[in-house]
Protein backbone atom coordinates (compact mmCIF):
# COMPACT_ATOMS: atom_id res chain seq x y z
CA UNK A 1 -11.48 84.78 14.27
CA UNK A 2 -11.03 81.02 13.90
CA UNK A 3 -8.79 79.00 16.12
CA UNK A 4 -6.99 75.99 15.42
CA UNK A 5 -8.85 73.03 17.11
CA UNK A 6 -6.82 71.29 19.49
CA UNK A 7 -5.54 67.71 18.51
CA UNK A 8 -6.59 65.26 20.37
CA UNK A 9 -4.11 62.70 21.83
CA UNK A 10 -4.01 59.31 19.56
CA UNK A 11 -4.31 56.74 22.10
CA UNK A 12 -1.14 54.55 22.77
CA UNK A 13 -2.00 51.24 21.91
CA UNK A 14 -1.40 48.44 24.54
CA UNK A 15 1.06 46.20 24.25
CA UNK A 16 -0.33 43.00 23.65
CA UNK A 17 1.93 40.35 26.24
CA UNK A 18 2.28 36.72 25.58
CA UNK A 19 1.66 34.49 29.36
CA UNK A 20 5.03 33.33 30.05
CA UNK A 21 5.11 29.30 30.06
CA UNK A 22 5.32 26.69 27.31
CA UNK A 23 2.54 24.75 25.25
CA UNK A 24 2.09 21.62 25.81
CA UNK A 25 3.83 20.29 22.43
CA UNK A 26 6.84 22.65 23.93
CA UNK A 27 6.93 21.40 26.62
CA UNK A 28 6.79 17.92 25.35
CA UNK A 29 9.62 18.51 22.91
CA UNK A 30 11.50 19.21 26.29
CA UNK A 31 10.60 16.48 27.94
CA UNK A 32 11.84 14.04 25.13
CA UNK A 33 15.14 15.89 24.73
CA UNK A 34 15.99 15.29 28.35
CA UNK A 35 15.29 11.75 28.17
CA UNK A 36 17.15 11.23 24.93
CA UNK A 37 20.23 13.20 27.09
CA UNK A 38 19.55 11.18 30.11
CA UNK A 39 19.72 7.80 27.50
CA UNK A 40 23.15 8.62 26.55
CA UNK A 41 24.36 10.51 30.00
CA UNK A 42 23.60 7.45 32.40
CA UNK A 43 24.90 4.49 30.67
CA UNK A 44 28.29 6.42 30.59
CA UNK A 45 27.67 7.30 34.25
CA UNK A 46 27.32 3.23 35.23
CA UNK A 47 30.16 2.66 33.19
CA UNK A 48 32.51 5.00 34.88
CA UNK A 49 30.97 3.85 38.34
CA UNK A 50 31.48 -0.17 37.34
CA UNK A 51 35.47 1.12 36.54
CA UNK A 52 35.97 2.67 39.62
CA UNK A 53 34.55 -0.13 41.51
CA UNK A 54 36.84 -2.48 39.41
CA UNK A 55 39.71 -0.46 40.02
CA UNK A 56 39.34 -0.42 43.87
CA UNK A 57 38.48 -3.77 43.36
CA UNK A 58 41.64 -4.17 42.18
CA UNK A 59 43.20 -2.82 44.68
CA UNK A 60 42.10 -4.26 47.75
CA UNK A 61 43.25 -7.85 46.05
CA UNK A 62 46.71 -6.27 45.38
CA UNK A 63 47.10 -5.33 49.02
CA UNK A 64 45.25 -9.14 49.95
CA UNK A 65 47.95 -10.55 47.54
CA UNK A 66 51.10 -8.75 48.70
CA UNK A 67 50.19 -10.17 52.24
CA UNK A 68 50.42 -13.87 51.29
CA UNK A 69 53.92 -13.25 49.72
CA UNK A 70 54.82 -11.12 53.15
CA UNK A 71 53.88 -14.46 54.94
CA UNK A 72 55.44 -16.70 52.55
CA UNK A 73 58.63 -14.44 52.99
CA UNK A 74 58.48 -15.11 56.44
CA UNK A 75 58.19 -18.72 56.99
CA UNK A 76 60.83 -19.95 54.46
CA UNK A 77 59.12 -19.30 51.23
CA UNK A 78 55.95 -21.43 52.58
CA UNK A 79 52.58 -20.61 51.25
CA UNK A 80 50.07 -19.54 54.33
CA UNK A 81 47.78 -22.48 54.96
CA UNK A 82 44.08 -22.59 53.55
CA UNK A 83 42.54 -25.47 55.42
CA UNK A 84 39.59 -26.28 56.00
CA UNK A 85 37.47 -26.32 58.97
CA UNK A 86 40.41 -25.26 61.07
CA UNK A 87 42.08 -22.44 62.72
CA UNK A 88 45.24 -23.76 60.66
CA UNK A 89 44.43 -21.54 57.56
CA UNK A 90 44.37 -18.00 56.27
CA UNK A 91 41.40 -17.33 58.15
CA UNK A 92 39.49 -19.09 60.94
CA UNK A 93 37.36 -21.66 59.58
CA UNK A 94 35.91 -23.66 62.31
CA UNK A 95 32.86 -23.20 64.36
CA UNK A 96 29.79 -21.31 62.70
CA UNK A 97 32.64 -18.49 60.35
CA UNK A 98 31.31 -20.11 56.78
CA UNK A 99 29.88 -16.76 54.68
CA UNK A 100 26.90 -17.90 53.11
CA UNK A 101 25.11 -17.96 56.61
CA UNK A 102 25.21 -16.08 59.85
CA UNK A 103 26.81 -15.32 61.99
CA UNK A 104 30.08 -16.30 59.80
CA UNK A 105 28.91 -14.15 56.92
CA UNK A 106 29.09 -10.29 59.14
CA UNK A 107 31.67 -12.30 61.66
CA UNK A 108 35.13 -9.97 61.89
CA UNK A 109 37.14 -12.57 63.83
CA UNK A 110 37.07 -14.94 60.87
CA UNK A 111 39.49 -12.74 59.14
CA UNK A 112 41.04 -11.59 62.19
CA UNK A 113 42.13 -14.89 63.65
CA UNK A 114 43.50 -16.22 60.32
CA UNK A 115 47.03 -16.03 59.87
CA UNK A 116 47.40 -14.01 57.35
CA UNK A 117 45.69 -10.51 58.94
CA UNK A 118 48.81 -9.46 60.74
CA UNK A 119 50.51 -8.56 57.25
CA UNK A 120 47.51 -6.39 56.27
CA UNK A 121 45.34 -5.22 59.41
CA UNK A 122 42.72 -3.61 57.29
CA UNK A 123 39.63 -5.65 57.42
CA UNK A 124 38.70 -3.82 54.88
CA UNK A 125 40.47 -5.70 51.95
CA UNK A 126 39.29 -8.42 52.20
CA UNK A 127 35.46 -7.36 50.96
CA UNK A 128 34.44 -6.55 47.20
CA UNK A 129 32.98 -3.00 47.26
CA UNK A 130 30.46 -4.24 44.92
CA UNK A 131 29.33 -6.08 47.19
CA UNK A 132 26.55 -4.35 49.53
CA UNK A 133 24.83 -7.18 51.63
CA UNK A 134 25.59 -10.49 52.99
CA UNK A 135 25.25 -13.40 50.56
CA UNK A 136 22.94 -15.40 52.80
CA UNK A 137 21.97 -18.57 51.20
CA UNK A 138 22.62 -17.34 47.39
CA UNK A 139 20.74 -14.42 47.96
CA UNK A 140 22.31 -10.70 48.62
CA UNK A 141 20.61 -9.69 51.76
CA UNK A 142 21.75 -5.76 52.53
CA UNK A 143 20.40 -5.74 56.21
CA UNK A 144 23.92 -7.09 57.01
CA UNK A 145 27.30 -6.33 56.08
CA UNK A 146 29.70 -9.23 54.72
CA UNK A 147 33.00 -9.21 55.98
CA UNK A 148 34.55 -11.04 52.86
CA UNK A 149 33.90 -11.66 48.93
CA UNK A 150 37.16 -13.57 48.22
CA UNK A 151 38.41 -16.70 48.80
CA UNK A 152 42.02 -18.67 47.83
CA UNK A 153 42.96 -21.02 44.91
CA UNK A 154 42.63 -24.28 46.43
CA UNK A 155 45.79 -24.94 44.78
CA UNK A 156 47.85 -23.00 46.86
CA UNK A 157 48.17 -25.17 50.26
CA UNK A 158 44.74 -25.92 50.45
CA UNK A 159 43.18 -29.36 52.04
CA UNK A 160 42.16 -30.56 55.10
CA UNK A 161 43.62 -29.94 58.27
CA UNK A 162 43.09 -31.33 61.75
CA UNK A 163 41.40 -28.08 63.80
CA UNK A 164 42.49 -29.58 67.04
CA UNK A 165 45.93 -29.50 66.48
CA UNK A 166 47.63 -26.43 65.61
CA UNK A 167 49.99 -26.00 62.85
CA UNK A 168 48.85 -29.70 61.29
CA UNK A 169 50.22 -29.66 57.91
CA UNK A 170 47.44 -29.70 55.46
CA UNK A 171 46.78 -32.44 53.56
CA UNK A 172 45.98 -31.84 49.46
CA UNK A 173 42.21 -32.02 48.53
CA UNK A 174 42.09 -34.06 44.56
CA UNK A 175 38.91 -32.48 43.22
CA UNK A 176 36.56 -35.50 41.03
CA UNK A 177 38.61 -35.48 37.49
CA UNK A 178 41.59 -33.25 38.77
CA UNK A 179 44.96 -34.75 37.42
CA UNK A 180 46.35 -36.44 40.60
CA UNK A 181 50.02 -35.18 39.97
CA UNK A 182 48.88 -31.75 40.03
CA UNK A 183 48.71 -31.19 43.86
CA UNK A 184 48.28 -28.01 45.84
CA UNK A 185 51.03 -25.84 45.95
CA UNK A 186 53.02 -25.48 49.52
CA UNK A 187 55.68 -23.20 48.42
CA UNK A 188 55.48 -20.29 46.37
CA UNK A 189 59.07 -21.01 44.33
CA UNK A 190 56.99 -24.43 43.04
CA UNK A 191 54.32 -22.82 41.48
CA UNK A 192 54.95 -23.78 38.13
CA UNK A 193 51.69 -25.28 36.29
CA UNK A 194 50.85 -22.31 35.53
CA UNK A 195 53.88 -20.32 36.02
CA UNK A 196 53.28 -17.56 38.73
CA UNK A 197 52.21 -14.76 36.46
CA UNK A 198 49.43 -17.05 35.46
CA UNK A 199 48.35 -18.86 38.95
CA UNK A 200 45.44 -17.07 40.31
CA UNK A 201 45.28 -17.21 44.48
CA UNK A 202 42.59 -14.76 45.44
CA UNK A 203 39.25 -14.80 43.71
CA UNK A 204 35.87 -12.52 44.16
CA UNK A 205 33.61 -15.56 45.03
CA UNK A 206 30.08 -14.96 44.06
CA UNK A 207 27.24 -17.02 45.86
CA UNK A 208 29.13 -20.31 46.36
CA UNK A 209 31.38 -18.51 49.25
CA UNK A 210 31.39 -20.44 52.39
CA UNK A 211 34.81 -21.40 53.91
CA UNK A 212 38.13 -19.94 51.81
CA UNK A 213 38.76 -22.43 49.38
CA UNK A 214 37.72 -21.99 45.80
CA UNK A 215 37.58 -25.23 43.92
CA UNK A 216 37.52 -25.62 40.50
CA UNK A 217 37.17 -28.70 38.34
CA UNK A 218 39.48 -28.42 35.39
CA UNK A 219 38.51 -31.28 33.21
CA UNK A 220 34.77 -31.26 33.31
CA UNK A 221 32.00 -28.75 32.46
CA UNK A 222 31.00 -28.25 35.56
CA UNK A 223 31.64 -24.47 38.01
CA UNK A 224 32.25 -25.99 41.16
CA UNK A 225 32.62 -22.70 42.93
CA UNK A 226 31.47 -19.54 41.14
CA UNK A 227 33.73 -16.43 40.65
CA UNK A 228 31.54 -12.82 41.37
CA UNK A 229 29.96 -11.48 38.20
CA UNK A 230 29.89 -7.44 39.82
CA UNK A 231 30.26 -4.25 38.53
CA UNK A 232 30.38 -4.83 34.81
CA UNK A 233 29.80 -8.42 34.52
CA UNK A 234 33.92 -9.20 36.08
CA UNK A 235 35.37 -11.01 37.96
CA UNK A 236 38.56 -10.17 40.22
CA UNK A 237 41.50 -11.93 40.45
CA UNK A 238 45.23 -11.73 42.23
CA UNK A 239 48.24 -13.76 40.67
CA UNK A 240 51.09 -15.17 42.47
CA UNK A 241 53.38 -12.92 40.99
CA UNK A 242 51.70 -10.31 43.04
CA UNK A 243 49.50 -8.47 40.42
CA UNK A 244 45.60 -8.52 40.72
CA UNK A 245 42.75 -8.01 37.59
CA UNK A 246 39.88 -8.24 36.26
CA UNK A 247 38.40 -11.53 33.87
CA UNK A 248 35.95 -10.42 31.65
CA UNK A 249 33.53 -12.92 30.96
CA UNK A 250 32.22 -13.81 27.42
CA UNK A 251 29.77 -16.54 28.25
CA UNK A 252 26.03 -15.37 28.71
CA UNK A 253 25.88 -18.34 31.32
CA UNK A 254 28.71 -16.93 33.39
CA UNK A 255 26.21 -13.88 34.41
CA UNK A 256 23.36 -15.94 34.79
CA UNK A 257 25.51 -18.26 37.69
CA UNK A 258 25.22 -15.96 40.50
CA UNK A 259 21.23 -15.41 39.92
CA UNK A 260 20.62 -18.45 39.88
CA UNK A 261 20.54 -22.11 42.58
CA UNK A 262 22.28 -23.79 43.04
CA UNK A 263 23.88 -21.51 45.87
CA UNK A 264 26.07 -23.92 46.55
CA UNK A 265 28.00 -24.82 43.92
CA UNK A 266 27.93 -27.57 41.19
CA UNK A 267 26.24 -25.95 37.77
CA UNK A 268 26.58 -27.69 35.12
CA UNK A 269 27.73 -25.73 31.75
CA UNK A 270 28.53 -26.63 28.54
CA UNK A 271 31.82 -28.33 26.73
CA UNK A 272 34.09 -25.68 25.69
CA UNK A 273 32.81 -22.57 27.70
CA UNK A 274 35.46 -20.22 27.49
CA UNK A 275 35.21 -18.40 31.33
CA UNK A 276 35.44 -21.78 32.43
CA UNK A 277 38.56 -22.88 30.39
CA UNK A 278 40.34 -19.45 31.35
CA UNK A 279 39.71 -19.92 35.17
CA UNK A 280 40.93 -24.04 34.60
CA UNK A 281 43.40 -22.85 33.46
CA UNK A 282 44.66 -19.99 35.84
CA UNK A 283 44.36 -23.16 38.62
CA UNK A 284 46.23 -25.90 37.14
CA UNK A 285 47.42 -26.05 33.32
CA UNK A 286 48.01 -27.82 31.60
CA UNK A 287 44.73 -29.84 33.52
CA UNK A 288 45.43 -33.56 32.23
């Protein structure tokens, strides 16, 4: 008799498993589609940080700017005094309190003996958040920590003032080529050339900053003092009105001021630059 023979078990084949990981051209291709992400994500990321900083920019020179009219409101519509070289002014200006050196630049009681802290008691204010070190001789030097970024209009009250007698009046500064009927302002209800809306008093001082008085030449081509060029190539401004903003500049030069010497002031620039002209003209206008 004859049996069936037994099938024998077909062997399973094995499964044949790819390594987990990438080739190198994969892993390439990912590699170049992050950075093309990272190309468009981080510009928009410096952008939104340069607005915020702007904005609380902004702010702090509201605050700055609502103070002087608190002070004005309190002495009979005068404007607070920005003299130089003397405790007579909006801060302390005498002995070693100039910013672009120490120990003025990280020194708290220049803005706490000036006469205008009492209004606004947050030191805070009165420094650019942009700003992260001490502008020691036209360079930003982050081992120390400014205490201010801004300085006032020297059209509104600013001059010279005797330090040893307190409460001297201040007599007007004429800047070289500065109409000579166009003195500084000592009450705010005369601001008139520009009209208030238009009349700058705080600024964001780049590397000129040294005592609180921002000087500008308005009939020559020439930055005597040099507004801040931070976070998005602006500058910051407050108004007499009471509003604050920013200036964007147009002029390649403008950018280039802050990078380069002189520190202290005095660059030469060309007829017609338009940053110039707007700042002129946000000091006294019309300037002849």
């Amino acid at each position: 008799m004859l049996y069936p023979r037994a099938k024998r078990p077909v062997p399973r084949r094995r499964a044949v498993t790819r390594p987990v990981g990438f080739t190198l051209i994969e892993l390439l291709v990912v590699i170049a589609i992050i950075a093309i992400l990272a190309g468009m994500l981080l510009p928009a990321l410096g952008r939104a940080k340069a607005k915020a900083l702007n904005i609380s920019c902004m702010s702090n020179y509201k605050q700055l700017q609502l103070a002087w009219l608190l002070y004005a409101n309190d002495f009979n519509d005068a404007i607070v005094p920005n003299g130089l070289e003397t405790k007579n002014a909006w801060i302390d200006g005498t002995g070693n309190n100039l910013a672009y050196r120490l120990p003025g630049a990280t020194n708290l009681l220049t803005i706490t003996n000036g006469m205008l802290f009492k209004y606004n008691s947050s030191a805070a204010i009165y420094l650019c958040p942009g700003q992260r070190g001490a502008l020691l001789s036209g360079k930003e030097d982050v081992r120390y920590k400014p205490v201010r970024s801004c300085s006032i209009s020297g059209q509104m009250n600013g001059g010279s003032s005797s330090s040893a007698v307190p409460g001297s009046p201040i007599q007007p500064i004429v800047l070289d080529g500065n109409p000579p009927d166009a003195l500084a302002y000592t009450k705010v209800s005369g601001i008139n050339r520009p009209p208030p809306s238009q009349a700058f008093v705080f600024v964001d001082e780049g590397i000129t900053i040294d005592d609180g008085y921002f000087a500008v030449q308005v009939n020559r081509a020439m930055w005597q003092n040099y507004p801040s060029t931070r976070h998005g190539g602006v500058g910051t401004f407050s108004f007499a009105d009471g509003h604050s903003e920013v200036m964007r500049w147009i002029e390649p030069t403008t950018a280039q001021l802050n990078l380069t010497k002189p520190y202290l002031g005095f660059a030469p620039t060309r007829v017609g630059d338009r940053d110039l002209a707007k700042v002129a003209r946000a000091y006294i206008d019309p300037p002849k």
